[in-house]
Protein backbone atom coordinates (compact mmCIF):
# COMPACT_ATOMS: atom_id res chain seq x y z
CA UNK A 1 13.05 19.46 -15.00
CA UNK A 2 11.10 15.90 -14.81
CA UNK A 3 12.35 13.61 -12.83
CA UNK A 4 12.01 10.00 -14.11
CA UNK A 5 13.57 7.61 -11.68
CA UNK A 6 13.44 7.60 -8.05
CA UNK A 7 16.44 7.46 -5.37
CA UNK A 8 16.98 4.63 -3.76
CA UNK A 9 18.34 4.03 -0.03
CA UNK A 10 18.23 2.11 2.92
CA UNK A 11 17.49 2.80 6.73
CA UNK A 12 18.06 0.76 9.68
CA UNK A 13 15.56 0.08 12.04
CA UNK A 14 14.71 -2.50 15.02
CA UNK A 15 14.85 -5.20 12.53
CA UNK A 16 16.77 -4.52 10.41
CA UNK A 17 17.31 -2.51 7.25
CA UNK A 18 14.57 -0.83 5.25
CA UNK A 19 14.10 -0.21 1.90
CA UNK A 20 12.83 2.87 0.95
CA UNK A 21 12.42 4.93 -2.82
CA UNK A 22 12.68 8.62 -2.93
CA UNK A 23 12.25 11.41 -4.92
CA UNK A 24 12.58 15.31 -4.17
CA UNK A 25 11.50 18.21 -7.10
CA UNK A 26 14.64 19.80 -8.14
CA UNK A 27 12.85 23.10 -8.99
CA UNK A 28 10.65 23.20 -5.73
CA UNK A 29 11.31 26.81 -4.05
CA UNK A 30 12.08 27.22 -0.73
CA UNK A 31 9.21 29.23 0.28
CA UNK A 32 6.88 26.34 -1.37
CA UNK A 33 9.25 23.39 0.55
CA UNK A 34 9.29 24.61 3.55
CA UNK A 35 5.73 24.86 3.49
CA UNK A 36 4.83 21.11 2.84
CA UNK A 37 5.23 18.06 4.53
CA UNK A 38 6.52 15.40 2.91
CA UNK A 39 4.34 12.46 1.50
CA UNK A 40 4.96 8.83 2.30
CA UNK A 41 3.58 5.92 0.18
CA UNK A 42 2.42 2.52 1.16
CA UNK A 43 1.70 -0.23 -1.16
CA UNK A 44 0.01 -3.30 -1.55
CA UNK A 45 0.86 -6.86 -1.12
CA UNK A 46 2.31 -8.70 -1.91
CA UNK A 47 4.39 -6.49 -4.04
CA UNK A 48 6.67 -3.36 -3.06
CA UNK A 49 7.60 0.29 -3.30
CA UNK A 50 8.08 -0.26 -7.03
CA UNK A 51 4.68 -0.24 -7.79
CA UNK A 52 4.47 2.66 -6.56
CA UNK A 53 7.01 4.49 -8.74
CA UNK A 54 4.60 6.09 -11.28
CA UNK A 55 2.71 7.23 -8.83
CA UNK A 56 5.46 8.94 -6.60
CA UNK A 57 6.49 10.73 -9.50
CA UNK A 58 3.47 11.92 -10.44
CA UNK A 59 3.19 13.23 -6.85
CA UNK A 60 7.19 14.81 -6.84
CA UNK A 61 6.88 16.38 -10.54
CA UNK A 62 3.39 17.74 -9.70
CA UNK A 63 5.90 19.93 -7.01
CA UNK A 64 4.50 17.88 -4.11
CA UNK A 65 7.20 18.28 -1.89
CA UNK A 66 9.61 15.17 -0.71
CA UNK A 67 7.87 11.55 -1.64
CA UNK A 68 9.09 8.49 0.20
CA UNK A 69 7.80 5.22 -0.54
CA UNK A 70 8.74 2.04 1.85
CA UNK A 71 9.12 -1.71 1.35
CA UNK A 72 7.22 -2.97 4.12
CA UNK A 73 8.86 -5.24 6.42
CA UNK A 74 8.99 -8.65 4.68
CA UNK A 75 8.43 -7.34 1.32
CA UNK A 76 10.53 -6.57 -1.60
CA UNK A 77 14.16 -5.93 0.07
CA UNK A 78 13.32 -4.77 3.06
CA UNK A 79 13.83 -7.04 6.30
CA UNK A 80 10.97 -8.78 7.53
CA UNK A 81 9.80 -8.23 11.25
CA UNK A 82 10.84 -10.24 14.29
CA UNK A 83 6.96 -10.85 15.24
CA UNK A 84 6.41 -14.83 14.62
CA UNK A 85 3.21 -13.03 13.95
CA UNK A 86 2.94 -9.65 13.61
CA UNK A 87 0.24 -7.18 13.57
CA UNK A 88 -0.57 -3.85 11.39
CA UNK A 89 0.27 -1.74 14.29
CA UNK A 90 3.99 -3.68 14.21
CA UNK A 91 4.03 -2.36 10.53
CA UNK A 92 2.93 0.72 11.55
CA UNK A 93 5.51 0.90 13.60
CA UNK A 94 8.69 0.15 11.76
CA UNK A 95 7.04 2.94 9.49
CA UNK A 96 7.14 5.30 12.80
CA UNK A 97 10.86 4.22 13.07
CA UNK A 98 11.41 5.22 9.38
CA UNK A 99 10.29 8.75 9.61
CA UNK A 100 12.21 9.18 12.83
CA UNK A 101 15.94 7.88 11.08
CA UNK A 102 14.34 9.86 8.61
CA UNK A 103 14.59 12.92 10.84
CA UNK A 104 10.80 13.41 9.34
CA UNK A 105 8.51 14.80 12.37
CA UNK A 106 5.43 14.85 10.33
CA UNK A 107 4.38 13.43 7.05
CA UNK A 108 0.93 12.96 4.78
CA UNK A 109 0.16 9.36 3.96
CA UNK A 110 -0.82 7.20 1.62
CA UNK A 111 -1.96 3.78 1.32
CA UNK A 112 -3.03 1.05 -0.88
CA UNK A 113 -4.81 -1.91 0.14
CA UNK A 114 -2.38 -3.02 2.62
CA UNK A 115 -0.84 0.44 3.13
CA UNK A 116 -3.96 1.81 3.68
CA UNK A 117 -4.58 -0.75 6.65
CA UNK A 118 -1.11 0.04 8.13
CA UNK A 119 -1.70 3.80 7.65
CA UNK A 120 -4.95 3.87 9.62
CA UNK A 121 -2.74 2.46 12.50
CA UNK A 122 0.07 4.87 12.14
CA UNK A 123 -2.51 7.62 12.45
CA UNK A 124 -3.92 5.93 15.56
CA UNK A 125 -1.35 4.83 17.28
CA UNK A 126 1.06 8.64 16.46
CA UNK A 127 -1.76 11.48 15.08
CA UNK A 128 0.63 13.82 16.08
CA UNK A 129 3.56 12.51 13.09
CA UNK A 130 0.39 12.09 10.43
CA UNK A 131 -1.05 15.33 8.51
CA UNK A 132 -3.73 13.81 6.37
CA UNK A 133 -3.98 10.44 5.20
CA UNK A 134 -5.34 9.05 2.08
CA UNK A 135 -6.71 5.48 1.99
CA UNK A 136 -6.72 3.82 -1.42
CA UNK A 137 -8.90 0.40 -1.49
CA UNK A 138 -9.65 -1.20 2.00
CA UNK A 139 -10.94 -4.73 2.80
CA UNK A 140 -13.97 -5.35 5.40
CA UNK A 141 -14.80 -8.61 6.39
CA UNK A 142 -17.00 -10.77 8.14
CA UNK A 143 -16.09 -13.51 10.84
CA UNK A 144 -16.82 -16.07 7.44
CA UNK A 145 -14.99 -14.19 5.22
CA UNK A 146 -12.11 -13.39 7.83
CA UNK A 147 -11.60 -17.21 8.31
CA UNK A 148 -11.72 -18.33 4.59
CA UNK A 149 -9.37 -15.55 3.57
CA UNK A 150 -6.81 -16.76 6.66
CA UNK A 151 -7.14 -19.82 5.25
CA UNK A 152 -6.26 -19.86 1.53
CA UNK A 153 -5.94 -16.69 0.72
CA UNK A 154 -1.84 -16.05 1.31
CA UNK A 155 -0.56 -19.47 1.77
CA UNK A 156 3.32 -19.41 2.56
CA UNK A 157 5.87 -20.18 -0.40
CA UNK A 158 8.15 -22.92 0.31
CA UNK A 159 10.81 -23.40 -1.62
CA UNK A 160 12.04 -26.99 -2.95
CA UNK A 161 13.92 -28.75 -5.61
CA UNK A 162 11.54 -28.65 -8.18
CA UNK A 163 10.49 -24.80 -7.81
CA UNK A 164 7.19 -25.39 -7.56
CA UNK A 165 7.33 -22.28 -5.23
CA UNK A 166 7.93 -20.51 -9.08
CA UNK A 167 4.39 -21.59 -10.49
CA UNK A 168 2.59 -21.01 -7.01
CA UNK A 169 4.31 -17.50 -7.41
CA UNK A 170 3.04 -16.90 -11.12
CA UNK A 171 -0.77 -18.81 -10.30
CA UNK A 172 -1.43 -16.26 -7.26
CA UNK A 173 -0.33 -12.86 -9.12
CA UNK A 174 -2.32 -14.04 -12.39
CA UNK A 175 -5.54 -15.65 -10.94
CA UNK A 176 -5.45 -12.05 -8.79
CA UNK A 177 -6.23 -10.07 -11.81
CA UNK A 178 -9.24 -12.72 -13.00
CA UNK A 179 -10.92 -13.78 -10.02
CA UNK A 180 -11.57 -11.54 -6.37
CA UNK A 181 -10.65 -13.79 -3.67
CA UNK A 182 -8.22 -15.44 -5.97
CA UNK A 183 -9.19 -18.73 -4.42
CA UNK A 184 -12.50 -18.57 -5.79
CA UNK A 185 -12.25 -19.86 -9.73
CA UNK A 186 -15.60 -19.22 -10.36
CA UNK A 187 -18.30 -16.97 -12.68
CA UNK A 188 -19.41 -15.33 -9.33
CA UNK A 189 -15.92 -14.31 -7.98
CA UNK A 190 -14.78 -13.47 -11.96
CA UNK A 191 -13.76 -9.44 -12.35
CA UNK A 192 -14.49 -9.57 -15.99
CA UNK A 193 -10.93 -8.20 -16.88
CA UNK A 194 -8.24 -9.12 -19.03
CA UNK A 195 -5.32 -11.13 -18.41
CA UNK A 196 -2.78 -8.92 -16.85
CA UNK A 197 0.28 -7.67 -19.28
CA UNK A 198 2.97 -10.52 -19.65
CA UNK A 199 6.05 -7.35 -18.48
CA UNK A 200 4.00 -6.83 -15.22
CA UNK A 201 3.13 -11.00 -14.56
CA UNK A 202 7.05 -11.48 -14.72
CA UNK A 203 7.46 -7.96 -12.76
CA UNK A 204 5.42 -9.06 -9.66
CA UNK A 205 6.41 -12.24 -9.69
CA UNK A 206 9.58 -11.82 -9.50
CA UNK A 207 8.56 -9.39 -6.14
CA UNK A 208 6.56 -11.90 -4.44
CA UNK A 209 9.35 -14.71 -5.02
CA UNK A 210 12.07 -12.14 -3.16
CA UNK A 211 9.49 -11.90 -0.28
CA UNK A 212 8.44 -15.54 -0.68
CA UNK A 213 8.91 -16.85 3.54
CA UNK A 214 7.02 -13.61 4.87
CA UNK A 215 4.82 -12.41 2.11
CA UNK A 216 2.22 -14.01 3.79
CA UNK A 217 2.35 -12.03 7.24
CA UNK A 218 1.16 -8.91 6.20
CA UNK A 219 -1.72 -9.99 4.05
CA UNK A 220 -3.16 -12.07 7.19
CA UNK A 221 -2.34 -9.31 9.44
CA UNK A 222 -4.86 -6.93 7.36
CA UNK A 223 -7.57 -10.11 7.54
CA UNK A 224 -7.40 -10.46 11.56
CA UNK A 225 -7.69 -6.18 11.56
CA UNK A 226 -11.16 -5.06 12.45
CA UNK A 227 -12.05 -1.91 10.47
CA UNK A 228 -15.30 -1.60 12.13
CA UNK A 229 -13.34 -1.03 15.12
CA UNK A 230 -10.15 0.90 14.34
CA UNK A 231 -11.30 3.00 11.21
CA UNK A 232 -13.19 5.28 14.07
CA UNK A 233 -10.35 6.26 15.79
CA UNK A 234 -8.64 7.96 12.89
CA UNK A 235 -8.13 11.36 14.37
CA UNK A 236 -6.63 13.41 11.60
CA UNK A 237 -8.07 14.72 8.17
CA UNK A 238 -9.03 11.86 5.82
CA UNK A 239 -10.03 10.39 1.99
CA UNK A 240 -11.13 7.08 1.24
CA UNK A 241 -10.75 6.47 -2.38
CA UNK A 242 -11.30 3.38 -4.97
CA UNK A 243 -11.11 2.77 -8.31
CA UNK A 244 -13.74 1.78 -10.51
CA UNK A 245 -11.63 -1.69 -11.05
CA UNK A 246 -11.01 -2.00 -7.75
CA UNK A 247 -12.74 -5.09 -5.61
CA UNK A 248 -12.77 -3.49 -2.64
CA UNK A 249 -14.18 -0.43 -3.72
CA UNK A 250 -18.10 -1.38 -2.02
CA UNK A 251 -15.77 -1.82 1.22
CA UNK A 252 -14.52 1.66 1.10
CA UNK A 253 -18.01 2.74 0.65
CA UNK A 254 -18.88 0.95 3.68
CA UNK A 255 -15.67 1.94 5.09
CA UNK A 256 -16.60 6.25 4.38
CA UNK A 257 -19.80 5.84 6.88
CA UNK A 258 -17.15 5.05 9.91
CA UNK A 259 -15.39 8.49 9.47
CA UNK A 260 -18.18 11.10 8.31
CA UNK A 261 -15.84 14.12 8.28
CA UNK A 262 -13.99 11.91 5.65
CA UNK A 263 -13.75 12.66 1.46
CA UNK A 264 -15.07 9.81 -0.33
CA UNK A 265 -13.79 9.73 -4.16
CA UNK A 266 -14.51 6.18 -5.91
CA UNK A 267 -14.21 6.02 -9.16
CA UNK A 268 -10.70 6.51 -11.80
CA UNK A 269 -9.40 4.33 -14.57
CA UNK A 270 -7.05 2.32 -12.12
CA UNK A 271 -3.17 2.48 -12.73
CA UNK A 272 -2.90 3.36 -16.65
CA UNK A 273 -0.77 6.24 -16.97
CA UNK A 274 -4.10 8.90 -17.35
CA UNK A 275 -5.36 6.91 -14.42
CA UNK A 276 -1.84 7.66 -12.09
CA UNK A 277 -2.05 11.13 -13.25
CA UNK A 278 -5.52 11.72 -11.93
CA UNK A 279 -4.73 9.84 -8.99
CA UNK A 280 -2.17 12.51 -8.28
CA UNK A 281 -3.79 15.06 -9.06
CA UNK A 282 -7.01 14.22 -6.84
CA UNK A 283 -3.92 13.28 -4.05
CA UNK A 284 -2.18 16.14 -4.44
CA UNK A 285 -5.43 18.58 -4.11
CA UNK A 286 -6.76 16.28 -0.57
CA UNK A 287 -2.79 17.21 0.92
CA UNK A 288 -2.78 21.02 -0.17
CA UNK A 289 -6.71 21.52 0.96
């Protein structure tokens, strides 16, 4: 049987309660379950689990085993952390507190742009809870780069009378699918794509408005992390992976040279549905190797 929705729940950790999506196979056997370890899924920011749907379903009706995708902390409904400023390995964290009121010892991971920053943590700071680990899309910058992205990259939302908050809101998730930093308007910074479906716009929007006082936090905790650094201390079975749309994708190439036991697959048509389902697939295969 397909399964076409995923479960929804909460869990409460050290600040607060989590919001997690979940999906098991219903026609999974035993001998297969038993067998697997289930996968966990990360997203980007500013958004949340949601985006993440198709692809956890992909993953849970390709008889994957047990998928669990998080809100991080701060994002969609989940609570934000009690850092003033926190770090990836804070994130990481709260995800280490998930698996455990999870009663999940081990897991495989995946992450996407920001979940891919916050899974390299979990797998250094707790190798022992992570199987493999799957990085989708990472961002490497330069002291330059590091200080003009803090700067006006995530800018915090502040609500007021007028809503101006709402437009800020709608600017940042549409300029995001025109222009890579978003900041920069220009030919040079331009991905050549098309304006982003109007059902999507409103979708994301309405995801970075519920996280609008600490949407912020996570994005400038992946700009202060050093992958040159940290990516090299990932001790467990890895794949760095990229889509052909993806901005990031010459960082992940950079990125593969840092772990040279790692898989490197760039290249996929993105998040159509043919693109999820590959994406699974090519998941799927890296978890069962």
């Amino acid at each position: 049987m397909t399964i076409h929705d995923c479960d929804r729940a909460f869990a409460r950790i050290d600040c607060g309660l989590l919001h997690y999506r979940h999906v098991t196979p219903h026609e999974e056997s035993p001998e297969r379950a038993a067998n697997l370890l289930p996968s966990v899924l990360m997203h980007a920011s500013p958004s949340s689990s949601r985006s993440l749907q198709s692809l956890a379903l992909a993953l849970a009706n390709s008889a994957r085993g047990e998928v669990i995708a998080p809100d991080t902390p701060g994002n969609g409904d989940s609570a934000p952390l009690r850092q003033a400023t926190p770090e990836l390995a804070d994130y990481a964290s709260a995800m280490v507190q998930l698996l455990d009121e999870l009663k999940i010892e081990r897991a495989n991971l995946y992450g996407f742009h920001t979940g891919a920053h916050i899974a390299i943590e979990m797998a250094i700071a707790h190798p022992e809870r992570v199987g493999r680990v799957v990085l989708d899309g990472l961002l490497w910058l330069d002291d330059a780069e590091r200080a003009d992205f803090l700067a006006h990259y995530a800018p915090p939302l502040i609500a007021d009378h007028a809503g101006t908050q709402v437009f800020q809101a709608l600017q940042f998730i549409r300029d995001q699918a025109w222009f890579f930093p978003h900041f920069k308007r220009d030919p040079a910074h331009n991905l050549g794509g098309a304006a982003m479906p109007a059902e999507l716009l409103h979708v994301l929007t309405v995801e970075l408005l519920k996280a609008a006082p600490t949407y912020h936090l996570a994005y400038r905790a992946v700009f202060r992390h050093r992958l040159e650094e940290r990516l090299p201390r990932v001790r467990v079975p890895a794949m760095l992976m990229a889509d052909d749309t993806d901005p990031t994708r010459e960082s992940v190439r950079r990125a593969a040279a840092l772990l040279p036991g790692a898989k490197l697959a760039v290249g996929g048509e993105g998040w159509s549905a043919e693109g999820v389902a590959r994406k699974a697939a090519r998941i799927a295969e890296f978890f069962d190797a």
